[in-house]
PDB file of N, CA and C in Angstrom:
ATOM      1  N   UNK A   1      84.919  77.211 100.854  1.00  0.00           N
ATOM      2  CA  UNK A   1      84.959  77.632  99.469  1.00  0.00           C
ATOM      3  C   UNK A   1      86.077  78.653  99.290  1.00  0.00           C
ATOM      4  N   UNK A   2      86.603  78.309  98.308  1.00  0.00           N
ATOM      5  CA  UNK A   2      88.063  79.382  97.935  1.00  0.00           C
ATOM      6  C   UNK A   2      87.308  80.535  97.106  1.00  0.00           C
ATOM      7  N   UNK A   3      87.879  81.617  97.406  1.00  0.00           N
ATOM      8  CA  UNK A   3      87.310  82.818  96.934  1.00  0.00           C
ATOM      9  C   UNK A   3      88.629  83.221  95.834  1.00  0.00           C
ATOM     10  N   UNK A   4      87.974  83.334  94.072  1.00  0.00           N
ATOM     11  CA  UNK A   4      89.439  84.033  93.601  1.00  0.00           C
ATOM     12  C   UNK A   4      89.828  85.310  93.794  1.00  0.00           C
ATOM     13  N   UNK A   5      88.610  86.346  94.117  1.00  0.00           N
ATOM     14  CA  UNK A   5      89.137  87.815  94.032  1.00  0.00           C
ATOM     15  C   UNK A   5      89.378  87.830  95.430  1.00  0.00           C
ATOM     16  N   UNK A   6      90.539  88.464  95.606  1.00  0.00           N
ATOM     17  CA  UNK A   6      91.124  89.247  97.090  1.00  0.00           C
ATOM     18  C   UNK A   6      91.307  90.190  97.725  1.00  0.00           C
ATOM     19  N   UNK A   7      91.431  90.767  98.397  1.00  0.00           N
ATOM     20  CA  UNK A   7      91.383  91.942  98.782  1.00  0.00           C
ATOM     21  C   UNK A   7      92.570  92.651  97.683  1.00  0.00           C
ATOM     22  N   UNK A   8      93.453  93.644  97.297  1.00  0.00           N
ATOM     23  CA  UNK A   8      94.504  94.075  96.878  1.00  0.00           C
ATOM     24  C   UNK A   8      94.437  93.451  95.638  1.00  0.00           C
ATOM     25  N   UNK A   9      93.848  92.424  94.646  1.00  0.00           N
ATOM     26  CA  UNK A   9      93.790  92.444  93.336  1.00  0.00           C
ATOM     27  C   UNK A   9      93.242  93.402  92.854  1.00  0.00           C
ATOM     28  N   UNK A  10      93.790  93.599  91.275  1.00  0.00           N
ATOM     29  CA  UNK A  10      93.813  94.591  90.603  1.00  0.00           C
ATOM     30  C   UNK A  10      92.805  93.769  89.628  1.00  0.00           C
ATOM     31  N   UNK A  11      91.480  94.093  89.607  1.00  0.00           N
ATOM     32  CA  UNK A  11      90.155  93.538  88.450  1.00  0.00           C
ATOM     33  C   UNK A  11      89.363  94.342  87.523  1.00  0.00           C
ATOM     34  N   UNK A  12      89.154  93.209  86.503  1.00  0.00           N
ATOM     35  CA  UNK A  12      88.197  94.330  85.451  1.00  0.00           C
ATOM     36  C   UNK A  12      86.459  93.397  85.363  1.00  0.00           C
ATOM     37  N   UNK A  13      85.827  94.607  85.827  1.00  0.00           N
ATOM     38  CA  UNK A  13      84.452  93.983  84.902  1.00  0.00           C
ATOM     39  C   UNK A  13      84.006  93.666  83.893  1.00  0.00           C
ATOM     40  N   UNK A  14      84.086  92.424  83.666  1.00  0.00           N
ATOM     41  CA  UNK A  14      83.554  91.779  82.473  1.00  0.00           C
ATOM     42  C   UNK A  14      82.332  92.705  81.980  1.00  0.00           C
ATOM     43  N   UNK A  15      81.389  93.054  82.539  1.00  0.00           N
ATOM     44  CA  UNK A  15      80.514  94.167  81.696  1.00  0.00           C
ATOM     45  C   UNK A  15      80.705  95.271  81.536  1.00  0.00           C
ATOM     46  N   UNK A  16      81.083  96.297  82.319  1.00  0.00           N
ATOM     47  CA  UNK A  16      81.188  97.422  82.016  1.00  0.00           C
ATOM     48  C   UNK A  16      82.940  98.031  81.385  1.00  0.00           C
ATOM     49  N   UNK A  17      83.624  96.887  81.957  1.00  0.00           N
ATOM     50  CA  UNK A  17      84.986  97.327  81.549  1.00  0.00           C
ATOM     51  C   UNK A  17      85.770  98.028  82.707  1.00  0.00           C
ATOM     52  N   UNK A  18      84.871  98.607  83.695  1.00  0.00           N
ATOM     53  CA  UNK A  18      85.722  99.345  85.225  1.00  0.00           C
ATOM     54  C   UNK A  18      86.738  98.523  85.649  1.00  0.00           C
ATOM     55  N   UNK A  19      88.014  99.091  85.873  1.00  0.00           N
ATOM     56  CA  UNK A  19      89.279  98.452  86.048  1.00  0.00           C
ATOM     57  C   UNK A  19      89.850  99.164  87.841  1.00  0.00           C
ATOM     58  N   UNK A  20      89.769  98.452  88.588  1.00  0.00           N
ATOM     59  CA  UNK A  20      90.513  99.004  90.298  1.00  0.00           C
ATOM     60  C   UNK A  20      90.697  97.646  90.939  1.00  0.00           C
ATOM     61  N   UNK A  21      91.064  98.526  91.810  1.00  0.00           N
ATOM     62  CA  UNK A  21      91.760  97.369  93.328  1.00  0.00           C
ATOM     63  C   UNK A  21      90.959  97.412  93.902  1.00  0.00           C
ATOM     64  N   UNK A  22      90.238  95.749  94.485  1.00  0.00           N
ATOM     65  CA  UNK A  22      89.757  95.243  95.437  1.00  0.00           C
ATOM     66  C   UNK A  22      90.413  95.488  96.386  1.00  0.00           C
ATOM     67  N   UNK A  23      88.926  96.976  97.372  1.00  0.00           N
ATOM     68  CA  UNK A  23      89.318  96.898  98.779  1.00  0.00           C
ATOM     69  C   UNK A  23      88.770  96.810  99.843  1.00  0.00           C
ATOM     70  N   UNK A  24      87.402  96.155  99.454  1.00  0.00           N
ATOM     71  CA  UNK A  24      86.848  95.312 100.582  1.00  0.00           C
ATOM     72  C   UNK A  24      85.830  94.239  99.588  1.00  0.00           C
ATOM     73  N   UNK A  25      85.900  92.703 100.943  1.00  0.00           N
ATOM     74  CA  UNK A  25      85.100  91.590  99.645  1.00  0.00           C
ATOM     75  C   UNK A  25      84.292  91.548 100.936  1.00  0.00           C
ATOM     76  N   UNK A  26      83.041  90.612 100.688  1.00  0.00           N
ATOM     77  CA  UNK A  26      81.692  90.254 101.096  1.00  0.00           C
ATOM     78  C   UNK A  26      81.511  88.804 100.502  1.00  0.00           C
ATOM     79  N   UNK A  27      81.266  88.122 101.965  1.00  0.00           N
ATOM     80  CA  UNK A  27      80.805  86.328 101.040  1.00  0.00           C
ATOM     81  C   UNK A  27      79.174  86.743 101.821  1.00  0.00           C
ATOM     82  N   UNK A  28      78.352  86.089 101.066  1.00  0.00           N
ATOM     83  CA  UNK A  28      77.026  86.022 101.638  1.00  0.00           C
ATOM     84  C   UNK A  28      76.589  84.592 101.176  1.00  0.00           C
ATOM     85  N   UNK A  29      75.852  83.992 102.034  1.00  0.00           N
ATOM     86  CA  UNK A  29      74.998  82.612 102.283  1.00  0.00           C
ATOM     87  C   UNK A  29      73.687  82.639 101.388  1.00  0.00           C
ATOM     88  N   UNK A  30      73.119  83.346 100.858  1.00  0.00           N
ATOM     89  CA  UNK A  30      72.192  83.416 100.461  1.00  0.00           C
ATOM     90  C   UNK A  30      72.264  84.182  99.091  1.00  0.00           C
ATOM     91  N   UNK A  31      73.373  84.914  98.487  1.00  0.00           N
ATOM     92  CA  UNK A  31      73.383  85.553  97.067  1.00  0.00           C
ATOM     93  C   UNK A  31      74.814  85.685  96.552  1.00  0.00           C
ATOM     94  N   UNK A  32      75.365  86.199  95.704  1.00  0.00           N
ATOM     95  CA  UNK A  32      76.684  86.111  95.534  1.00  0.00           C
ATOM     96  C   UNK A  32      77.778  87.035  95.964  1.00  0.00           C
ATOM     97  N   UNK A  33      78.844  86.315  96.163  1.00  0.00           N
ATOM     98  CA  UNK A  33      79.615  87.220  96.960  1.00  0.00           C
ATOM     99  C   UNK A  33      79.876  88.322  95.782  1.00  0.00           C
ATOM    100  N   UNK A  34      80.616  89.620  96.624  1.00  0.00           N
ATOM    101  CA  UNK A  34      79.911  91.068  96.070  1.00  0.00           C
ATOM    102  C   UNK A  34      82.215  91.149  96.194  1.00  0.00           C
ATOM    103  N   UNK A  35      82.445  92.189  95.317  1.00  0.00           N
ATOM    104  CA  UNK A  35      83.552  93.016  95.838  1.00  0.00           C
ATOM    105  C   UNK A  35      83.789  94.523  95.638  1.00  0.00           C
ATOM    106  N   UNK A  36      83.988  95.286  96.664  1.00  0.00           N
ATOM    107  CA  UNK A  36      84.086  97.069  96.214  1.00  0.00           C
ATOM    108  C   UNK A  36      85.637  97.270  95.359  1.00  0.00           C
ATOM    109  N   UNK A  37      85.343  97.516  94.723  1.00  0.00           N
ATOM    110  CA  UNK A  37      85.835  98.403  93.747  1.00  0.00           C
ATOM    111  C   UNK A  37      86.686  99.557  93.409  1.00  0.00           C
ATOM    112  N   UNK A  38      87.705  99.964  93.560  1.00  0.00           N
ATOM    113  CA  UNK A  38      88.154 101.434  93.972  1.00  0.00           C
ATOM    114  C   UNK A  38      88.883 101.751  92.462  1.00  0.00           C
ATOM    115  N   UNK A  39      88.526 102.600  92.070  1.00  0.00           N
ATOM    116  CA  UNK A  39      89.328 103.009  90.894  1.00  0.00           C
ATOM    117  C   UNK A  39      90.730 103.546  91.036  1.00  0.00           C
ATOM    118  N   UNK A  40      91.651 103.288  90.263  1.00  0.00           N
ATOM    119  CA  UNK A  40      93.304 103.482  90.131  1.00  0.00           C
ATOM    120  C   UNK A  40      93.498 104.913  89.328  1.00  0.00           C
ATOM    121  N   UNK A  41      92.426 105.605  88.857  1.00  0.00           N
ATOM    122  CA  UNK A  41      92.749 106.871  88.098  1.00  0.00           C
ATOM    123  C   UNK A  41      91.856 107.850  88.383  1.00  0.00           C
ATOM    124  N   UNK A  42      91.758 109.178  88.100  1.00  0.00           N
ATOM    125  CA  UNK A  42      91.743 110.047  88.812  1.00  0.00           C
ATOM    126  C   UNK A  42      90.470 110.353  87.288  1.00  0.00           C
ATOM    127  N   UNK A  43      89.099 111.358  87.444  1.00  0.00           N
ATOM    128  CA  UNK A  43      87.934 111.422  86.338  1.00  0.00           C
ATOM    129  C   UNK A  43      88.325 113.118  86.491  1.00  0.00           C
ATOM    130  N   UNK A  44      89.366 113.490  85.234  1.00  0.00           N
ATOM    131  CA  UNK A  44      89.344 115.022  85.271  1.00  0.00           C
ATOM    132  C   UNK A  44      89.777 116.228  86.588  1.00  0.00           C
ATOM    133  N   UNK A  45      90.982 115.309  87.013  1.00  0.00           N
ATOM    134  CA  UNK A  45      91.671 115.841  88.319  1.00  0.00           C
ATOM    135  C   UNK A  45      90.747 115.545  89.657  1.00  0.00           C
ATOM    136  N   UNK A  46      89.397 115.069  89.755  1.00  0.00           N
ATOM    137  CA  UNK A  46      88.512 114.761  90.705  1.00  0.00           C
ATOM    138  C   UNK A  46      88.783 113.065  90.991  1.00  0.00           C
ATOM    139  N   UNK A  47      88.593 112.321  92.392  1.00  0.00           N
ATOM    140  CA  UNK A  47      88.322 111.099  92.836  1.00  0.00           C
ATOM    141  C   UNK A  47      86.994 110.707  91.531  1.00  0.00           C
ATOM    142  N   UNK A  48      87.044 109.086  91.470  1.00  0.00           N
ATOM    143  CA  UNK A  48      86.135 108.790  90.982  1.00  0.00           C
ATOM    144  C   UNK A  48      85.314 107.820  92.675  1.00  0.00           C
ATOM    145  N   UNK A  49      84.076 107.782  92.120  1.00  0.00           N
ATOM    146  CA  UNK A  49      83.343 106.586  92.812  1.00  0.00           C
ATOM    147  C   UNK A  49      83.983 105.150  92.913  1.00  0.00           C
ATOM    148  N   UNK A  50      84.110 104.334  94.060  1.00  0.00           N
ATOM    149  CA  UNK A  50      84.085 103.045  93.899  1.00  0.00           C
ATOM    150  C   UNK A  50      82.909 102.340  93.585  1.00  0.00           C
ATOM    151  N   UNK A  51      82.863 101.073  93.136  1.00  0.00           N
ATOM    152  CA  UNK A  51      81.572 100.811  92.988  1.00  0.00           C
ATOM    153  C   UNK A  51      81.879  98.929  93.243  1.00  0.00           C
ATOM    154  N   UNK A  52      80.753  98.169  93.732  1.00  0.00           N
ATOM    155  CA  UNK A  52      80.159  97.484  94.036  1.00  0.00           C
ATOM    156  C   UNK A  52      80.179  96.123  92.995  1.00  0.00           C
ATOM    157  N   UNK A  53      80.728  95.031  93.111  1.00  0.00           N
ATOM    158  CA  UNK A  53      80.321  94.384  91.973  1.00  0.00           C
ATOM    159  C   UNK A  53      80.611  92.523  92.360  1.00  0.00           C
ATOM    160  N   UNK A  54      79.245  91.440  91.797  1.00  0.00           N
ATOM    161  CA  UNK A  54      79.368  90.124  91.864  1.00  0.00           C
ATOM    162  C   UNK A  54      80.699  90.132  91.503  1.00  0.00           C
ATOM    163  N   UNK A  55      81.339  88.846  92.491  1.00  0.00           N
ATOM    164  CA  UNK A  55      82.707  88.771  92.173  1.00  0.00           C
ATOM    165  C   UNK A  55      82.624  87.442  90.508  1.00  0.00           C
ATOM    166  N   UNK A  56      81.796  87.023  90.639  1.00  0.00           N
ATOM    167  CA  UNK A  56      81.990  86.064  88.948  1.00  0.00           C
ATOM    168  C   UNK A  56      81.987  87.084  87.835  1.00  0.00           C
ATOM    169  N   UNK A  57      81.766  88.403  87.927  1.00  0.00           N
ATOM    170  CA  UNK A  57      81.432  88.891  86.434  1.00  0.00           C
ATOM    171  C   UNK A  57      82.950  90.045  87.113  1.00  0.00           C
ATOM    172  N   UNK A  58      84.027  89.474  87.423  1.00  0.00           N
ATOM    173  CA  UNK A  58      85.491  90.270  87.517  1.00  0.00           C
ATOM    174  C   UNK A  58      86.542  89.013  87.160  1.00  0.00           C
ATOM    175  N   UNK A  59      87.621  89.534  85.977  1.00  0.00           N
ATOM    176  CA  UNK A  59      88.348  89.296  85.772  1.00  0.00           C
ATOM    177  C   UNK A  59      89.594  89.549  86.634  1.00  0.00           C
ATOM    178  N   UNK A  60      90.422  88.748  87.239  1.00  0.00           N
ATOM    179  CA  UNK A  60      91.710  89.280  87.612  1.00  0.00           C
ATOM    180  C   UNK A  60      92.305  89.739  87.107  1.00  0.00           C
ATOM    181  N   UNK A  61      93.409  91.026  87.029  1.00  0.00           N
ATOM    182  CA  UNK A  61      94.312  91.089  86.256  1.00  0.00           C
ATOM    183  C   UNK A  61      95.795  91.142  86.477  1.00  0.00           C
ATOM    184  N   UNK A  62      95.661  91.362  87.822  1.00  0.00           N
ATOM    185  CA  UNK A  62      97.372  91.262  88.749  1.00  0.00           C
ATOM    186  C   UNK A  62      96.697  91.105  89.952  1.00  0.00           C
ATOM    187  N   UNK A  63      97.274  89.629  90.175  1.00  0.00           N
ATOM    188  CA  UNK A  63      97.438  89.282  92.073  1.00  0.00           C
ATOM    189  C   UNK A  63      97.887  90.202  92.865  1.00  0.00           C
ATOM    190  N   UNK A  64      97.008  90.338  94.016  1.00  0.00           N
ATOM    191  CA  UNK A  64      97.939  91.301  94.996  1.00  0.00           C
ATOM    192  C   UNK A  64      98.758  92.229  94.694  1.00  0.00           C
ATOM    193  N   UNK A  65      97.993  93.183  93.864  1.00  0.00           N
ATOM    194  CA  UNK A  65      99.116  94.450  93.447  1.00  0.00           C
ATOM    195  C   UNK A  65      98.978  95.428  94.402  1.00  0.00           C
ATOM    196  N   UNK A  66      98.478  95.639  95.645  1.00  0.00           N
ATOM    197  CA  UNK A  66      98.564  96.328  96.209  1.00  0.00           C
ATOM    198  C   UNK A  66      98.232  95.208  97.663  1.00  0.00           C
ATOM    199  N   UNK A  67      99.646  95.426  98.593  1.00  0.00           N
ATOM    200  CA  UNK A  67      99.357  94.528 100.352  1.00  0.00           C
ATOM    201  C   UNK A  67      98.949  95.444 100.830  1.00  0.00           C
ATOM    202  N   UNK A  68      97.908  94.207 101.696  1.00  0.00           N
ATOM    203  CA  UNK A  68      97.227  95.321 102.828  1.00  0.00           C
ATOM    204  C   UNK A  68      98.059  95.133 104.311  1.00  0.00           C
ATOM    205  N   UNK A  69      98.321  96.508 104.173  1.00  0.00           N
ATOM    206  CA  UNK A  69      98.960  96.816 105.550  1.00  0.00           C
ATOM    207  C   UNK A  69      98.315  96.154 106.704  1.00  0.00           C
ATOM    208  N   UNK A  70      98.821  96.076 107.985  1.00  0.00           N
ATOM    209  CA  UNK A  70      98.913  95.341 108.999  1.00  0.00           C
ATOM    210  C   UNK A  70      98.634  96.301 110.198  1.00  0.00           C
ATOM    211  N   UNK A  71      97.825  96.741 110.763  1.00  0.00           N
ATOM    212  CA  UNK A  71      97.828  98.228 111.828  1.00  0.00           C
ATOM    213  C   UNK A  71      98.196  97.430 113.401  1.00  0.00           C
ATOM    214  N   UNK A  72      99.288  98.254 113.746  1.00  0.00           N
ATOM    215  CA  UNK A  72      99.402  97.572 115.254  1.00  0.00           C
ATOM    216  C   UNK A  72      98.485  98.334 115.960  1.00  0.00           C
ATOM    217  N   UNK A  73      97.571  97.990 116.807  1.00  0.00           N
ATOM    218  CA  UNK A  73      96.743  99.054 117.460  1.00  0.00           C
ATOM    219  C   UNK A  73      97.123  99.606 118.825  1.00  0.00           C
ATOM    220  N   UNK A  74      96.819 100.903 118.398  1.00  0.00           N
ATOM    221  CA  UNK A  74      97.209 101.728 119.437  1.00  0.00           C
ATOM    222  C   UNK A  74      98.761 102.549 119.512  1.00  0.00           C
ATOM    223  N   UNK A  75      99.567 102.061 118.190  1.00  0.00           N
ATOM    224  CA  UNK A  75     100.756 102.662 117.952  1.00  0.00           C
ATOM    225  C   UNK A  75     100.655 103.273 116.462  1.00  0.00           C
ATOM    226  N   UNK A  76      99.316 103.213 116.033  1.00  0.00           N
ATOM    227  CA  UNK A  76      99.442 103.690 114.648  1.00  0.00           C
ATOM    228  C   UNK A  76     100.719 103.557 113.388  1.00  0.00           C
ATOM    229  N   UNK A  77     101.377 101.979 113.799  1.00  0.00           N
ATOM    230  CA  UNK A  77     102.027 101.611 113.288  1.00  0.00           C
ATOM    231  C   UNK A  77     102.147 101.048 112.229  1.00  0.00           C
ATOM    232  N   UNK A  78     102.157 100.970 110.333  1.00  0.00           N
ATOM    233  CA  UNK A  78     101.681 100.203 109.571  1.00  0.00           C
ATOM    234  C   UNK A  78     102.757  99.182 108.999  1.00  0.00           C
ATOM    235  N   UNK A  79     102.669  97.476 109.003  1.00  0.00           N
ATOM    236  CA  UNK A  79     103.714  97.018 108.844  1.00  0.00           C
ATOM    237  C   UNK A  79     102.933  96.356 107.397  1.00  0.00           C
ATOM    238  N   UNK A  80     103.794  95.886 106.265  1.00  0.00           N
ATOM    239  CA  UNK A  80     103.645  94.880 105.059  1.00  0.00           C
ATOM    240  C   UNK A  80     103.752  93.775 105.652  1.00  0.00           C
ATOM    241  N   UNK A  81     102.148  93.523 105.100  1.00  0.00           N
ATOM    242  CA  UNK A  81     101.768  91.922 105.214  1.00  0.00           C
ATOM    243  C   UNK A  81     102.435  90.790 104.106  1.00  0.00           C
ATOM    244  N   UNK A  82     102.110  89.947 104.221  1.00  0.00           N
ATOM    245  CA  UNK A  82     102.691  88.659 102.954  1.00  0.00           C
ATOM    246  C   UNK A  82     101.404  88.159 103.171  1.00  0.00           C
ATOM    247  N   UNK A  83      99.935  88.388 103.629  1.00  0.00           N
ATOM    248  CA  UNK A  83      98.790  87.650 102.970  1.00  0.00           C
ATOM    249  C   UNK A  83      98.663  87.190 101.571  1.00  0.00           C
TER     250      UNK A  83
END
């Protein structure tokens, strides 16, 4: 099964309206796949929460706006992927 949300898309929730970059997804066998959430703006100079959300009720809004780096291990080296 092809999954549309990806890691590094930039999505909005169809219900609540929360807009961040997917940066970690979850497929599960038994309920729907889930994706975390990270917000792109800052709530009154403080981090906001990421939050948790079915990937059918997220809109895409830019492919891969953010690559996920590539870690060589053990050289703490980070290279750009083309996933």
């Amino acid at each position: 099964m092809s999954k549309v949300v990806e890691i590094g898309d930039c999505v909005r929730d169809l219900i609540s309206g929360f807009v961040g970059i997917v940066v970690k997804y979850e497929e599960s066998m038994f309920s729907s796949d889930r994706a975390l959430v990270a917000p792109q703006e800052l709530n009154e100079g403080a981090v906001r929460s990421s939050y948790w959300f079915d990937t059918a009720q997220l809109e895409v809004l830019t492919k891969q706006k953010i690559k996920r780096p590539m870690l060589i291990s053990g050289l703490g080296i980070k290279v750009e992927t083309e996933r």
